[in-house]
Protein backbone atom coordinates (compact mmCIF):
# COMPACT_ATOMS: atom_id res chain seq x y z
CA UNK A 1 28.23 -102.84 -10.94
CA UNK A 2 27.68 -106.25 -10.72
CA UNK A 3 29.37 -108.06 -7.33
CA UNK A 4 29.51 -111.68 -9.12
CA UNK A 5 32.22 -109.65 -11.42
CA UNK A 6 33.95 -107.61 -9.19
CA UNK A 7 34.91 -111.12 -6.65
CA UNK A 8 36.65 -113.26 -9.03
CA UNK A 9 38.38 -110.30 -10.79
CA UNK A 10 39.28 -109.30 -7.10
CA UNK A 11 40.70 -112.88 -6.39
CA UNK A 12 42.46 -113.39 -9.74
CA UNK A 13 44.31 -109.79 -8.98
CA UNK A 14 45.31 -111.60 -5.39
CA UNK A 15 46.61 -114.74 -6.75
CA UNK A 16 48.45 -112.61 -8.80
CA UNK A 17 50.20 -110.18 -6.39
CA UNK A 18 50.65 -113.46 -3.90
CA UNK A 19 52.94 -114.96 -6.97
CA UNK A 20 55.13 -111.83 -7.25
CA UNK A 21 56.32 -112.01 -3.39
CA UNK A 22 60.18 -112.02 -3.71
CA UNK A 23 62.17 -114.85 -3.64
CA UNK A 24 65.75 -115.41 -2.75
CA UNK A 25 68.50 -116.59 -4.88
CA UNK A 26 72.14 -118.05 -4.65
CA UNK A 27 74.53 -117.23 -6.83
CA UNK A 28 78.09 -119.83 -7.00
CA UNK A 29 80.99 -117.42 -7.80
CA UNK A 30 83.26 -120.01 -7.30
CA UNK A 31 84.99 -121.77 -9.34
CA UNK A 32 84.24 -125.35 -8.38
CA UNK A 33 80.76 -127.02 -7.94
CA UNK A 34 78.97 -126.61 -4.37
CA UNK A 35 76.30 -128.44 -2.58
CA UNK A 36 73.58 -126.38 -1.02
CA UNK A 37 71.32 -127.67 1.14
CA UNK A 38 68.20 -125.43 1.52
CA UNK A 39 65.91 -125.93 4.88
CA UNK A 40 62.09 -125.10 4.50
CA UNK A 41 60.25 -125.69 8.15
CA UNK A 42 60.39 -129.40 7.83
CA UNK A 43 61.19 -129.54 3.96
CA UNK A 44 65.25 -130.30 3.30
CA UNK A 45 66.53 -130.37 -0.30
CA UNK A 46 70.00 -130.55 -1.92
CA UNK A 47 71.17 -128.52 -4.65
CA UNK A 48 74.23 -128.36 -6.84
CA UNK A 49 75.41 -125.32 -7.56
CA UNK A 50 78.18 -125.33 -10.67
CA UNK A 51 80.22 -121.90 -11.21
CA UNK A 52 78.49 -119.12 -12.43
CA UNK A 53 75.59 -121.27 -11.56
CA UNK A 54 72.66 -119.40 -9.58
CA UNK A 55 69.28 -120.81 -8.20
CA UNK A 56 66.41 -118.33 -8.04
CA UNK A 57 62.55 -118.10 -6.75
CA UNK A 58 63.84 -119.84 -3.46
CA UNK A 59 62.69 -119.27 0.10
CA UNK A 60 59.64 -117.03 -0.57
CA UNK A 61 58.78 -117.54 3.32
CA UNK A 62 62.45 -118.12 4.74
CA UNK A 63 65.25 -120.49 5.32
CA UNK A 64 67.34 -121.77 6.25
CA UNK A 65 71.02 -122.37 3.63
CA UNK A 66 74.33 -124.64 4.27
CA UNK A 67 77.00 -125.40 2.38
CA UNK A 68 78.35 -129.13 2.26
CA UNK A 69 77.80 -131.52 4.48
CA UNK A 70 78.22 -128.78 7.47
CA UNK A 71 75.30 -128.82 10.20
CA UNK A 72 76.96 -125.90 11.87
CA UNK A 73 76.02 -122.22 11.41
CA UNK A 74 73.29 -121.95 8.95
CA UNK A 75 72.95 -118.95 6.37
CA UNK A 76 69.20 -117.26 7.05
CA UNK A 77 67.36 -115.62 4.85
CA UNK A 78 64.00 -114.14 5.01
CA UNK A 79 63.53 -114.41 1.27
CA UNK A 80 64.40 -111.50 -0.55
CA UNK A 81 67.93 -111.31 -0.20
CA UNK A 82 70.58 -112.10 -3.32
CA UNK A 83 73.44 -114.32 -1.67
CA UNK A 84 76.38 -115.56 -3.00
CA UNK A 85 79.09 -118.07 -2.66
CA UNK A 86 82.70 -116.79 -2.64
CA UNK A 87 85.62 -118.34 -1.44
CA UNK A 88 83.58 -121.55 -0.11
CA UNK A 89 81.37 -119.21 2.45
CA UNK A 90 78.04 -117.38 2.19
CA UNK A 91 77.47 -113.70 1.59
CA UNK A 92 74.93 -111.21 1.71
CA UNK A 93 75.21 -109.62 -1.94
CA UNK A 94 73.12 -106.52 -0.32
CA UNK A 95 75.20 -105.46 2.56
CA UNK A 96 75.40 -102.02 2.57
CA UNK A 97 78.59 -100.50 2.13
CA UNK A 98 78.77 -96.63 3.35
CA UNK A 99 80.40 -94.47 -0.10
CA UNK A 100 81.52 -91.62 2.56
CA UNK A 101 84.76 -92.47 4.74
CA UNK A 102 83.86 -92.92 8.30
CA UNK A 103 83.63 -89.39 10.72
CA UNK A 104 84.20 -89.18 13.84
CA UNK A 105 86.59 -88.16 16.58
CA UNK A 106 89.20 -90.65 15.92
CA UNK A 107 89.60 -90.08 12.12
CA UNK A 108 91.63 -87.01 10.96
CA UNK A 109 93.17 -86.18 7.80
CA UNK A 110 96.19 -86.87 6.37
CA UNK A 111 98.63 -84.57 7.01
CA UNK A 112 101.73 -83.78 4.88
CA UNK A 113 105.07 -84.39 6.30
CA UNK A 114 108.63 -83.02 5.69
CA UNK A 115 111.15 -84.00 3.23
CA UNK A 116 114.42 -82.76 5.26
């Protein structure tokens, strides 16, 4: 085996599993146009967002998301989630959401009652 073959095939197989890192993306479900601001370390960069509208391959490293010209409570992401804009506010498109009823002490079931 020959090791002047074996490096670059090793760093072309790198570049190419560095490229596939997940991204984030932002989807508008809304039915008007929104501005989203995306913050990258120092980097800050608007975006238009028109219903149905979505921008993907976006904060492969994290960021930081508004929406408008608000400065208060950023949206984080780590960049891998899918997000999406509802209703004017940010959501987390992967939130868990348990398919069994809640157990526990204070739940109980429905009991029937009496007609007379």
């Amino acid at each position: 085996m020959r090791v002047d073959r074996v490096i670059p095939g090793f760093l072309i197989a790198l570049c190419l599993f560095a490229s596939a890192a997940p991204a984030a993306s932002i989807t508008n479900r809304d039915d008007k146009d929104h501005t989203v601001t995306i913050v990258e370390g120092s980097t800050q960069k608007d975006h238009v967002l028109k219903p149905n509208a979505a921008l993907r391959g976006i904060c492969e490293t994290g960021c930081l998301i508004r929406l408008g010209a608000s400065r208060d409570d950023p949206f984080e992401l780590t960049g891998s989630e899918n997000t999406s804009i509802e209703e004017g506010e940010l959501y987390d498109d992967e939130v868990d959401v348990p398919s069994d009823p809640a157990q526990g002490a204070d739940v109980r079931p429905s009991q029937p009652t009496s007609r007379w």
